[in-house]
C-alpha atoms as a PDB file:
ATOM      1  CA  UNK A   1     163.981  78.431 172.743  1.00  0.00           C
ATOM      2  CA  UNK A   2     166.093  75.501 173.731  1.00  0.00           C
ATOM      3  CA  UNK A   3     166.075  72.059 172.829  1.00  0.00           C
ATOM      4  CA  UNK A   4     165.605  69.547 175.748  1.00  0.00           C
ATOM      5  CA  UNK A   5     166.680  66.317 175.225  1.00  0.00           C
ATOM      6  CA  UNK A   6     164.519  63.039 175.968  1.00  0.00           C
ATOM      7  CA  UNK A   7     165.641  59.521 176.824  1.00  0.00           C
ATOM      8  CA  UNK A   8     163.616  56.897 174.921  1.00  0.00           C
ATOM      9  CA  UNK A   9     164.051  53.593 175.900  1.00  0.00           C
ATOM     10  CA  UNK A  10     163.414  50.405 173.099  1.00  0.00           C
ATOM     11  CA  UNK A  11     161.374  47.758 174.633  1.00  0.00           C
ATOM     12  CA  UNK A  12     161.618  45.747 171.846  1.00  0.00           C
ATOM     13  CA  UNK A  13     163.074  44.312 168.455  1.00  0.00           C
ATOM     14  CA  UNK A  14     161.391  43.319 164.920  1.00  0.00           C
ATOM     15  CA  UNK A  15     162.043  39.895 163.807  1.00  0.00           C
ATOM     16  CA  UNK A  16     161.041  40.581 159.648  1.00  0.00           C
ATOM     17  CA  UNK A  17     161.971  38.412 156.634  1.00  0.00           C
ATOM     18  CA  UNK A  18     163.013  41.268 154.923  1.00  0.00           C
ATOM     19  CA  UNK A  19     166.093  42.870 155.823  1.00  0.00           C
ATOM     20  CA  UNK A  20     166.504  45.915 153.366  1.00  0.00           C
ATOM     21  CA  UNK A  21     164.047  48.462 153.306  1.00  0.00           C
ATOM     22  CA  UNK A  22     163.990  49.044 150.128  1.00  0.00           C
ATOM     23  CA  UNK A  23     162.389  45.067 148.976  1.00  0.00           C
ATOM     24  CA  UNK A  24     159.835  45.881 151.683  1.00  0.00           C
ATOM     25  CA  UNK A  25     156.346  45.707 150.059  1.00  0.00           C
ATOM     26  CA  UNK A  26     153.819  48.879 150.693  1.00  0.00           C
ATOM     27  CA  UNK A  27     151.648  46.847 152.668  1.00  0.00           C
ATOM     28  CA  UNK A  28     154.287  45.413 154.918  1.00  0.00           C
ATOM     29  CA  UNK A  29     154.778  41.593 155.872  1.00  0.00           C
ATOM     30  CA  UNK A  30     154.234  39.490 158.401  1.00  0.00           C
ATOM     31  CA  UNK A  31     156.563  39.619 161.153  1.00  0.00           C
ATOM     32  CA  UNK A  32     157.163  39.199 164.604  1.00  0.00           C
ATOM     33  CA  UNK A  33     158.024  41.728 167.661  1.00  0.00           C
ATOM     34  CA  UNK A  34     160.143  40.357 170.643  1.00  0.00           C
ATOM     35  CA  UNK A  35     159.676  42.387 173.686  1.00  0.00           C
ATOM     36  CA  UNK A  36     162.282  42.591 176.388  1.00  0.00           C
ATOM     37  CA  UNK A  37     162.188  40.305 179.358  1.00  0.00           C
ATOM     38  CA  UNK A  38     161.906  43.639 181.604  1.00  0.00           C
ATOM     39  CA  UNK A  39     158.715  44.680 179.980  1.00  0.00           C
ATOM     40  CA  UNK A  40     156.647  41.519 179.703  1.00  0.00           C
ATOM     41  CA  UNK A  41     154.657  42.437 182.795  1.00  0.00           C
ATOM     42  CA  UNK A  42     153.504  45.549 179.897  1.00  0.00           C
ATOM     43  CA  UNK A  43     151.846  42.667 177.985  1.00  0.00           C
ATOM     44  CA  UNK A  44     149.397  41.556 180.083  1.00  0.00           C
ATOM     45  CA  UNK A  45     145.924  40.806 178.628  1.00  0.00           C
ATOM     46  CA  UNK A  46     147.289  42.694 174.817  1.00  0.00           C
ATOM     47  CA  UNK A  47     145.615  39.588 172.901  1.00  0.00           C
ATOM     48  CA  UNK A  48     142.088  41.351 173.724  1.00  0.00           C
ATOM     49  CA  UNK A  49     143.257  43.796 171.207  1.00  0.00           C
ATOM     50  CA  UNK A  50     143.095  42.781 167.723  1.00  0.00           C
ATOM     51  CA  UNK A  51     145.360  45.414 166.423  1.00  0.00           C
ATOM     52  CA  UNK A  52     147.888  47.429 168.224  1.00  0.00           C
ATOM     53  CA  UNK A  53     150.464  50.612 167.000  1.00  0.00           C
ATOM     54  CA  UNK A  54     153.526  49.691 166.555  1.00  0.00           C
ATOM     55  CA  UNK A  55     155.943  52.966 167.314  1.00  0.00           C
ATOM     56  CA  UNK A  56     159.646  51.910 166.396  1.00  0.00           C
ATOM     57  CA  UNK A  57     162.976  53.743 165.842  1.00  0.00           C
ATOM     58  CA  UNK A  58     164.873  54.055 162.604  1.00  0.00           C
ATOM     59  CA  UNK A  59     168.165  54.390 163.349  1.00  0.00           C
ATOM     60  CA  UNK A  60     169.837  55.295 159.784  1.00  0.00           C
ATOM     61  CA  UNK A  61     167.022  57.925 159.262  1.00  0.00           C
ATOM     62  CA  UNK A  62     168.403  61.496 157.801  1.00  0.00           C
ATOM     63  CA  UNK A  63     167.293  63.779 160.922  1.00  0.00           C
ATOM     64  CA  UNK A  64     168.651  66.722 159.124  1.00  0.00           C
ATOM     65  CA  UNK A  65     166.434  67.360 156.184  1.00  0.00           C
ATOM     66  CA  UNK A  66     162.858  69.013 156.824  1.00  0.00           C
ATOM     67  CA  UNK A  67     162.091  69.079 153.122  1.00  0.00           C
ATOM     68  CA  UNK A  68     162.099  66.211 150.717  1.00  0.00           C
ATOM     69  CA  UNK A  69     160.854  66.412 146.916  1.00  0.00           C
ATOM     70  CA  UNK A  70     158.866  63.553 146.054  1.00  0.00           C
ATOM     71  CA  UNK A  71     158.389  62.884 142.580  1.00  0.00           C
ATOM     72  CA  UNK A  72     155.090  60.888 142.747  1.00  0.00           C
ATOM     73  CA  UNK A  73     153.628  64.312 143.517  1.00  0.00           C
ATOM     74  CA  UNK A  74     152.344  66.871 141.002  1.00  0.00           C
ATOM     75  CA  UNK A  75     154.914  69.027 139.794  1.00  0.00           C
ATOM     76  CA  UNK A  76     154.324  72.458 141.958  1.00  0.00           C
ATOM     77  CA  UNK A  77     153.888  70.380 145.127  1.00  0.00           C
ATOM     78  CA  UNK A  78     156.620  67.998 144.909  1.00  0.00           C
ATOM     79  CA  UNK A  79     158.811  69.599 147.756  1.00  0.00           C
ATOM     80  CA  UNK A  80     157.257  68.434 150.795  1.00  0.00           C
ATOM     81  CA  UNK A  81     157.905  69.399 154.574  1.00  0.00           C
ATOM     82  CA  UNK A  82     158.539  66.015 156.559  1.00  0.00           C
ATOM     83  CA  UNK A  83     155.919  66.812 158.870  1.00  0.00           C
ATOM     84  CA  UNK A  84     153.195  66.388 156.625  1.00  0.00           C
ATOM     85  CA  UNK A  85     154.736  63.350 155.216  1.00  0.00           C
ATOM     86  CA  UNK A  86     155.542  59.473 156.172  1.00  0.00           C
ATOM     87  CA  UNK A  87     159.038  59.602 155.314  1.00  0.00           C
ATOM     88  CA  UNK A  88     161.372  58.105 157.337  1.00  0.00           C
ATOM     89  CA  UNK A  89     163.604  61.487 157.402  1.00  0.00           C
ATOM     90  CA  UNK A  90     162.482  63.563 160.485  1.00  0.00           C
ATOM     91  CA  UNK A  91     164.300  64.952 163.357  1.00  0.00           C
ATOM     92  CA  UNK A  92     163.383  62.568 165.891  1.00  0.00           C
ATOM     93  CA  UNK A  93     162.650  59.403 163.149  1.00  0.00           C
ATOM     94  CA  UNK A  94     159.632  57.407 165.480  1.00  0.00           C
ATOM     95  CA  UNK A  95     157.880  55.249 162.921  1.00  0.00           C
ATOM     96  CA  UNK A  96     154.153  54.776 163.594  1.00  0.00           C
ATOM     97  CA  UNK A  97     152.260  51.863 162.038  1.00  0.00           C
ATOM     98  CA  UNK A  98     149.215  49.545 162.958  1.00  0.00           C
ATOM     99  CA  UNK A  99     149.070  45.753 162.539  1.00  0.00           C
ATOM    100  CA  UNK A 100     147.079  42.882 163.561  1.00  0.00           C
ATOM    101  CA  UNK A 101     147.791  40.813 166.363  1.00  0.00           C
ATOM    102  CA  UNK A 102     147.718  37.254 165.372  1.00  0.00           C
ATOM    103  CA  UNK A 103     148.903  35.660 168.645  1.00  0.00           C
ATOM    104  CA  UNK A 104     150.536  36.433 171.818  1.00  0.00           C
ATOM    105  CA  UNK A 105     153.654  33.364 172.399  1.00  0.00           C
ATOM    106  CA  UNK A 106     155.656  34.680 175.759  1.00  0.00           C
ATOM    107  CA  UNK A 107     157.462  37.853 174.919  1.00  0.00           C
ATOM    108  CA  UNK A 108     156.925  37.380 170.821  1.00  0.00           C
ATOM    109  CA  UNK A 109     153.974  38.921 169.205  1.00  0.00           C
ATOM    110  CA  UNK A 110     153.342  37.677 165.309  1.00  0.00           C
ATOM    111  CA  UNK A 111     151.370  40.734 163.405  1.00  0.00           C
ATOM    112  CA  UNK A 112     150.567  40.965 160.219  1.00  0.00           C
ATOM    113  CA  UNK A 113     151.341  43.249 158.022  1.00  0.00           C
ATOM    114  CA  UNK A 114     154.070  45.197 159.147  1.00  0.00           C
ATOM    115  CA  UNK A 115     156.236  47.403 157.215  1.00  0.00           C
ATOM    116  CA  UNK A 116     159.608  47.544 159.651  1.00  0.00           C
ATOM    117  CA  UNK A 117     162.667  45.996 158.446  1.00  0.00           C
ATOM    118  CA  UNK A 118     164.556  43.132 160.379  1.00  0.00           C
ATOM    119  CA  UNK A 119     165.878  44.792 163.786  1.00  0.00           C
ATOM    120  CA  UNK A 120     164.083  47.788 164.118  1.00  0.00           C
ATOM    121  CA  UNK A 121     163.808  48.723 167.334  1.00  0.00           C
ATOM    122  CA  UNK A 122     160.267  49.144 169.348  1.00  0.00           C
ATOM    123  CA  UNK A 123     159.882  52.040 171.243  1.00  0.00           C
ATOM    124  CA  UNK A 124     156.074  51.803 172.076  1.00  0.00           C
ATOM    125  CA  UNK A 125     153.055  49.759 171.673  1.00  0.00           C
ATOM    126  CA  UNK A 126     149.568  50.910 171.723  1.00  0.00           C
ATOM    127  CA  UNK A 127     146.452  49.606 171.438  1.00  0.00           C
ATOM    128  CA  UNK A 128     144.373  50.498 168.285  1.00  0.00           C
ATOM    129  CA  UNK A 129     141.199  51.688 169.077  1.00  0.00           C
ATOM    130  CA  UNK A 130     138.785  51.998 166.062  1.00  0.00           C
ATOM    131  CA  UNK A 131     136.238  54.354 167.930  1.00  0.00           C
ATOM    132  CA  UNK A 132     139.511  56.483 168.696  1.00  0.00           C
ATOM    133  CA  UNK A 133     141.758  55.822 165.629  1.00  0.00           C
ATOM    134  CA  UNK A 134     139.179  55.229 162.525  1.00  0.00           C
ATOM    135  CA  UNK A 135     138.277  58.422 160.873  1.00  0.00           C
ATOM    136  CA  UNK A 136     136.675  57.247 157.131  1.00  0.00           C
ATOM    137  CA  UNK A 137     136.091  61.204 156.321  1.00  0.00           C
ATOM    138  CA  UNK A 138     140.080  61.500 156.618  1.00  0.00           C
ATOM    139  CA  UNK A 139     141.898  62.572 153.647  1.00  0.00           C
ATOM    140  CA  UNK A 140     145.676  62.780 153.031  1.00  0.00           C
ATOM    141  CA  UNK A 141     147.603  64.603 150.248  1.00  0.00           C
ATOM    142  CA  UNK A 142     147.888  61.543 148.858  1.00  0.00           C
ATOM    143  CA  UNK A 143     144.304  61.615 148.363  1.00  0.00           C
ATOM    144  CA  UNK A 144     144.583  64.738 146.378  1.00  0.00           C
ATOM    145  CA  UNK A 145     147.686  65.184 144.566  1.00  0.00           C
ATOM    146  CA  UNK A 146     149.036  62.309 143.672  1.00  0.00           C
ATOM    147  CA  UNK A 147     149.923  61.597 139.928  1.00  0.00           C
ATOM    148  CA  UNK A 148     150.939  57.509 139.894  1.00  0.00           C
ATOM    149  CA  UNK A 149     147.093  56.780 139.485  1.00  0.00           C
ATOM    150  CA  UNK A 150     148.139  53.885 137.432  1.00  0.00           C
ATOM    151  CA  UNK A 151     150.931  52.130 139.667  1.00  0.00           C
ATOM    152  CA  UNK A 152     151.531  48.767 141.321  1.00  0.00           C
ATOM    153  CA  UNK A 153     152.368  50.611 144.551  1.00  0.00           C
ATOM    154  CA  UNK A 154     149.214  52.363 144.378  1.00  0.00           C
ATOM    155  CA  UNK A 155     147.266  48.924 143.635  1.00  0.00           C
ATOM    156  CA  UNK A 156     148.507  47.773 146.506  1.00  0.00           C
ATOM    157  CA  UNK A 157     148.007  50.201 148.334  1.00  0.00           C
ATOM    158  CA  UNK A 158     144.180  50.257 147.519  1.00  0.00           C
ATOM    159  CA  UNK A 159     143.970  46.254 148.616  1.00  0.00           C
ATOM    160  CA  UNK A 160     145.279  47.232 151.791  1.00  0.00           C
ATOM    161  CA  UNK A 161     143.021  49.964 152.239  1.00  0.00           C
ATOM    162  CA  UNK A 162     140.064  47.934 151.593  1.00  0.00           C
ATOM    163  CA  UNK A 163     141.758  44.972 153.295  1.00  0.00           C
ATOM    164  CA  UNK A 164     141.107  47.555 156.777  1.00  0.00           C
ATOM    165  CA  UNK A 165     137.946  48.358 155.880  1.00  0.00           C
ATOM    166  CA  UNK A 166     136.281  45.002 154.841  1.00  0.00           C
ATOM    167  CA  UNK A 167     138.403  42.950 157.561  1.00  0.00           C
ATOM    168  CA  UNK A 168     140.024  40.094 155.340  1.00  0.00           C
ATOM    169  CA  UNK A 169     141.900  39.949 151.866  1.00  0.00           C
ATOM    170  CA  UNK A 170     138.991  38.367 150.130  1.00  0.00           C
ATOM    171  CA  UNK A 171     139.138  37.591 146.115  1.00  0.00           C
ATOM    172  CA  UNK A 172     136.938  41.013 145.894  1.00  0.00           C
ATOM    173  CA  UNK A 173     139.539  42.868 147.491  1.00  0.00           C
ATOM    174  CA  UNK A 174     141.645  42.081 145.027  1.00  0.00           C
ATOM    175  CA  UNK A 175     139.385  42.571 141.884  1.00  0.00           C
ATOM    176  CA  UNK A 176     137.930  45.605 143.695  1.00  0.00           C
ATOM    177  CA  UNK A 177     141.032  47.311 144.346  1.00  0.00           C
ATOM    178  CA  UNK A 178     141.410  46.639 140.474  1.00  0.00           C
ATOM    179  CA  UNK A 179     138.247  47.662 139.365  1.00  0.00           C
ATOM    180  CA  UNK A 180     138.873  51.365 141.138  1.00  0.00           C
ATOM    181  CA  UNK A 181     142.495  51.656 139.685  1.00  0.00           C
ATOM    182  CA  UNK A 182     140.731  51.201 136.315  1.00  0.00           C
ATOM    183  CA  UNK A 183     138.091  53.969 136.684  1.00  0.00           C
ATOM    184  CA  UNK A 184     140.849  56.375 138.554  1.00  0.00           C
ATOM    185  CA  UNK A 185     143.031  55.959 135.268  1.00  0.00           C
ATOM    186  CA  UNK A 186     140.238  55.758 132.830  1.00  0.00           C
ATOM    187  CA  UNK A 187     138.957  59.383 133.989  1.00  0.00           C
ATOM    188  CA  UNK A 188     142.381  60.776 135.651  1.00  0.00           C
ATOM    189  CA  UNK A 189     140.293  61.242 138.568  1.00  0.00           C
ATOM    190  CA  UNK A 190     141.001  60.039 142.332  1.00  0.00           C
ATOM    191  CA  UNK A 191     138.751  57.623 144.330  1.00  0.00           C
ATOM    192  CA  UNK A 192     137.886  59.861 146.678  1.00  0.00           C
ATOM    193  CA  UNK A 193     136.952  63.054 144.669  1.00  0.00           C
ATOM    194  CA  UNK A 194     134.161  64.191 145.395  1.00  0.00           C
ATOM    195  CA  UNK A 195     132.254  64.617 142.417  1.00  0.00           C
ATOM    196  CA  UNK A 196     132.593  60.869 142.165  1.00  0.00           C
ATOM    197  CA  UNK A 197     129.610  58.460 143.206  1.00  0.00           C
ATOM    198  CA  UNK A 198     129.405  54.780 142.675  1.00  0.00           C
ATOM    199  CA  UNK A 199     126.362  52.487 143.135  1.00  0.00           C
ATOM    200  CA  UNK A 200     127.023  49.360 144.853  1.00  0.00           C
ATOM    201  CA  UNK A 201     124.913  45.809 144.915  1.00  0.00           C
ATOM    202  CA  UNK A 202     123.419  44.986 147.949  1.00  0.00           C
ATOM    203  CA  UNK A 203     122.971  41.673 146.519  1.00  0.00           C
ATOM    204  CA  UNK A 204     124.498  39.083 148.846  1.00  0.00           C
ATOM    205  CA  UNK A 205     127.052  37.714 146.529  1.00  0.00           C
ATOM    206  CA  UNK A 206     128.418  41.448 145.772  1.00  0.00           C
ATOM    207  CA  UNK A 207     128.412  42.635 149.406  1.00  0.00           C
ATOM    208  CA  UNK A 208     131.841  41.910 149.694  1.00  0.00           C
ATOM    209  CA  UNK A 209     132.478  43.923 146.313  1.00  0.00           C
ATOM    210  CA  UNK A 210     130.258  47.206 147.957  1.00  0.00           C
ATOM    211  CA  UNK A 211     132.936  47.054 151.246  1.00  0.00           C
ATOM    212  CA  UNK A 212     135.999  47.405 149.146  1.00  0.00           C
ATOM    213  CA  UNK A 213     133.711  50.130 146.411  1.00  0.00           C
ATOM    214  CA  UNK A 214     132.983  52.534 149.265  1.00  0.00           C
ATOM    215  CA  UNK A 215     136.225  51.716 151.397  1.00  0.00           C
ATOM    216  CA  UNK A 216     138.519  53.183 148.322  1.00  0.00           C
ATOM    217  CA  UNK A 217     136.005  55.560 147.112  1.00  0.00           C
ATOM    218  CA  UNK A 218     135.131  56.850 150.623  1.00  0.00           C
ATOM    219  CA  UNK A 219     131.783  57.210 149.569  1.00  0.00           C
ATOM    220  CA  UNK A 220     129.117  57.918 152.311  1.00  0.00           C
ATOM    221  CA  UNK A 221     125.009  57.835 151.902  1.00  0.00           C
ATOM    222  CA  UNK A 222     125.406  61.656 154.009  1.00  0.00           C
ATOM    223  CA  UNK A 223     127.583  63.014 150.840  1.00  0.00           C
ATOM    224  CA  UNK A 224     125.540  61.634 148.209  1.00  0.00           C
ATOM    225  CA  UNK A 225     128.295  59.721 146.579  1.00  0.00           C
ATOM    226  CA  UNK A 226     127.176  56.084 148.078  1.00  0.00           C
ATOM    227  CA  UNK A 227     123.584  54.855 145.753  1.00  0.00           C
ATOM    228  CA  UNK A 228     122.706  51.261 146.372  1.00  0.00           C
ATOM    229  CA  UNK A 229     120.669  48.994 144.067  1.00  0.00           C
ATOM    230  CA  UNK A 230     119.307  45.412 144.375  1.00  0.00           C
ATOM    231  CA  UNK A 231     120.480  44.911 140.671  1.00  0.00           C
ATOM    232  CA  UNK A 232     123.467  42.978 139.534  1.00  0.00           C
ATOM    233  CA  UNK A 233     124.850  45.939 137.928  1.00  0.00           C
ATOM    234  CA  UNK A 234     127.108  48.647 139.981  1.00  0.00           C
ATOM    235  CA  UNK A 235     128.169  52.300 138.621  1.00  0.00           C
ATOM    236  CA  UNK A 236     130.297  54.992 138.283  1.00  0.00           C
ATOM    237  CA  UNK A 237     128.808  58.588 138.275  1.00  0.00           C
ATOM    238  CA  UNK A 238     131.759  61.807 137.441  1.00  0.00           C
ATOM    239  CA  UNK A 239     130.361  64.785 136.311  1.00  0.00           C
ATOM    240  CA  UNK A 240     129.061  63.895 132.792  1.00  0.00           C
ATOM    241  CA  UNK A 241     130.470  60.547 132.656  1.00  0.00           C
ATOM    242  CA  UNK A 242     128.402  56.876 133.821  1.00  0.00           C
ATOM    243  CA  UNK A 243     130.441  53.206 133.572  1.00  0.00           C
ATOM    244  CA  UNK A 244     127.981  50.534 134.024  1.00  0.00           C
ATOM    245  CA  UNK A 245     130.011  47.365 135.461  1.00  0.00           C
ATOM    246  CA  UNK A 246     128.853  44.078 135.706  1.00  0.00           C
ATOM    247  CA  UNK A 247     130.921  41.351 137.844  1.00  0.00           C
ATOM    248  CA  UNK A 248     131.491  37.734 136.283  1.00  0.00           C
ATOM    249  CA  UNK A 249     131.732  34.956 138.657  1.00  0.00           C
ATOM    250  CA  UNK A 250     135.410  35.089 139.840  1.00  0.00           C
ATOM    251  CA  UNK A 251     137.753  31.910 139.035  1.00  0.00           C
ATOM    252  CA  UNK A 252     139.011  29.943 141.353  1.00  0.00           C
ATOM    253  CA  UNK A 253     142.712  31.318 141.493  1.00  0.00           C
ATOM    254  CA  UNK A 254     145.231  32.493 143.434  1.00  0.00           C
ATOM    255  CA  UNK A 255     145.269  36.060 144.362  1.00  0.00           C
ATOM    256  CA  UNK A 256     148.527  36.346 142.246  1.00  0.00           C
ATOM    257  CA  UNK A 257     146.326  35.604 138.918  1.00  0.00           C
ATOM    258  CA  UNK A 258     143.941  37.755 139.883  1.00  0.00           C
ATOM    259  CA  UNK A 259     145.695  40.680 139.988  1.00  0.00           C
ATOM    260  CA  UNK A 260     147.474  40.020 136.056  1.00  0.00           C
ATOM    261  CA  UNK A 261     143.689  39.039 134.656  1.00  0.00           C
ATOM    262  CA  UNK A 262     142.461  40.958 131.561  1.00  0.00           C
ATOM    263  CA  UNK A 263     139.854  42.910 133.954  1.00  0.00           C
ATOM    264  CA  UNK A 264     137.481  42.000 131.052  1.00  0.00           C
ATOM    265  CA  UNK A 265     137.774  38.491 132.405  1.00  0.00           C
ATOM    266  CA  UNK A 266     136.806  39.665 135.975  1.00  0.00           C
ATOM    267  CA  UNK A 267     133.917  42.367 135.154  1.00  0.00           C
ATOM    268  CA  UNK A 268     131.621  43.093 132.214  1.00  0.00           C
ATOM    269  CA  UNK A 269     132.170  46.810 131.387  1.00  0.00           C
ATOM    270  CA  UNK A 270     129.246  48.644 129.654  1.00  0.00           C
ATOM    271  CA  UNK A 271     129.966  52.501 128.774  1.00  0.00           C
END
């Protein structure tokens, strides 16, 4: 079969604060996206969108290698093919992400977060449409086989998760995202198994809490993993093993503090 080759045209360029790829944060930063004076006309009415994809080219990729081996992986499944993976090594290296839209100035967009260094280039942009894009029953590999249960990458990558879900980076995120990193390492089990159930307070004060509990855990009332209770209390359920968690009444802090807290400080635990 032969190969046809395809023009792609960059409409764009990332303005970022970080320049090196490898000081970018998992969950990105904010940045800004200049479009090119020939393809403002493209822009028209994009503020009605409060997110958008972001498709941009990475130049320096390795478009050679279909295989990587990824050490945060379980041993036997460490060597990966690129297609089932985000890495930025792929034949034609198009980098997909989606960010919010804080505001439309001229050509510039300013999102939030975005994980493309300084000067990538912009190939595309999309709207993101959640009755198109959201699928909450999705799992990943990562979901699955990953070993670094007890990471700061993986922290982080739970308060963005729940950041999507519950709309904001609220103090609960934060605690939440904690909370679940604590269980998942407690009983080497992932969030989203699914022999693991958690009950969640529909208490007013803890509704933030049960957003970010059934964001990570993907729990859903269908599966029998989501329970609800008026009580203060919320739980963990895996196979013969119950943690009965009570939240404290957070400080007033910076997210920062929160996130280096004894968790003891942040949540009563009762086995």
């Amino acid at each position: 079969m032969s190969l046809e080759t395809f023009e792609v045209v960059p409409i764009g360029v990332v303005h970022s604060p970080v320049a090196d790829r490898r000081l970018m944060p998992p969950g990105g930063v904010q940045a800004e996206i200049e479009v090119y004076p020939e393809f403002a006309d493209g822009l028209l009415r994009i503020e009605e969108n409060s997110h958008i994809w972001v498709l941009g080219w990475f130049v320096d990729a390795d478009r050679e290698r279909l295989q990587l081996v990824r050490p945060e992986y379980e041993p036997p499944r460490r060597r990966r093919g690129v297609f089932g993976l985000r890495s930025v090594a792929r034949p034609n290296p198009i980098a997909l992400t989606a960010t919010r839209l804080l505001a439309v100035e001229g050509t510039r967009l300013r999102v939030a977060p975005l994980d493309f260094i300084d000067g990538t280039l912009v190939v595309d942009l999309k709207r993101y449409s959640p009755s198109w894009d959201c699928i909450f029953s999705a799992r990943s590999s990562r979901d699955r086989y990953l070993i670094d249960l007890a990471s700061a990458e993986r922290l982080a990558e739970y308060e963005l998760e729940a950041m999507n879900f519950h709309g904001e980076l609220c103090p609960w995120v934060v605690t939440g995202a904690r909370l679940i990193q604590y269980v998942s390492v407690s009983w080497q089990v992932r969030p989203k198994d699914a022999e693991l159930a958690v009950t969640v307070s529909v208490r007013p004060e803890l509704c933030h809490l049960a957003d970010v509990l059934q964001a990570l855990t993907g729990a859903t009332f269908a599966s029998g993993r989501l329970l609800v209770s008026g009580e203060e209390a919320i739980a963990f359920h895996w196979r013969e093993r119950t943690l009965v968690v009570v939240p404290r009444a957070l400080p007033s802090t910076e997210f920062t503090k929160l996130r280096t807290l004894p968790l003891e400080d942040l949540f009563e635990l009762l086995q």
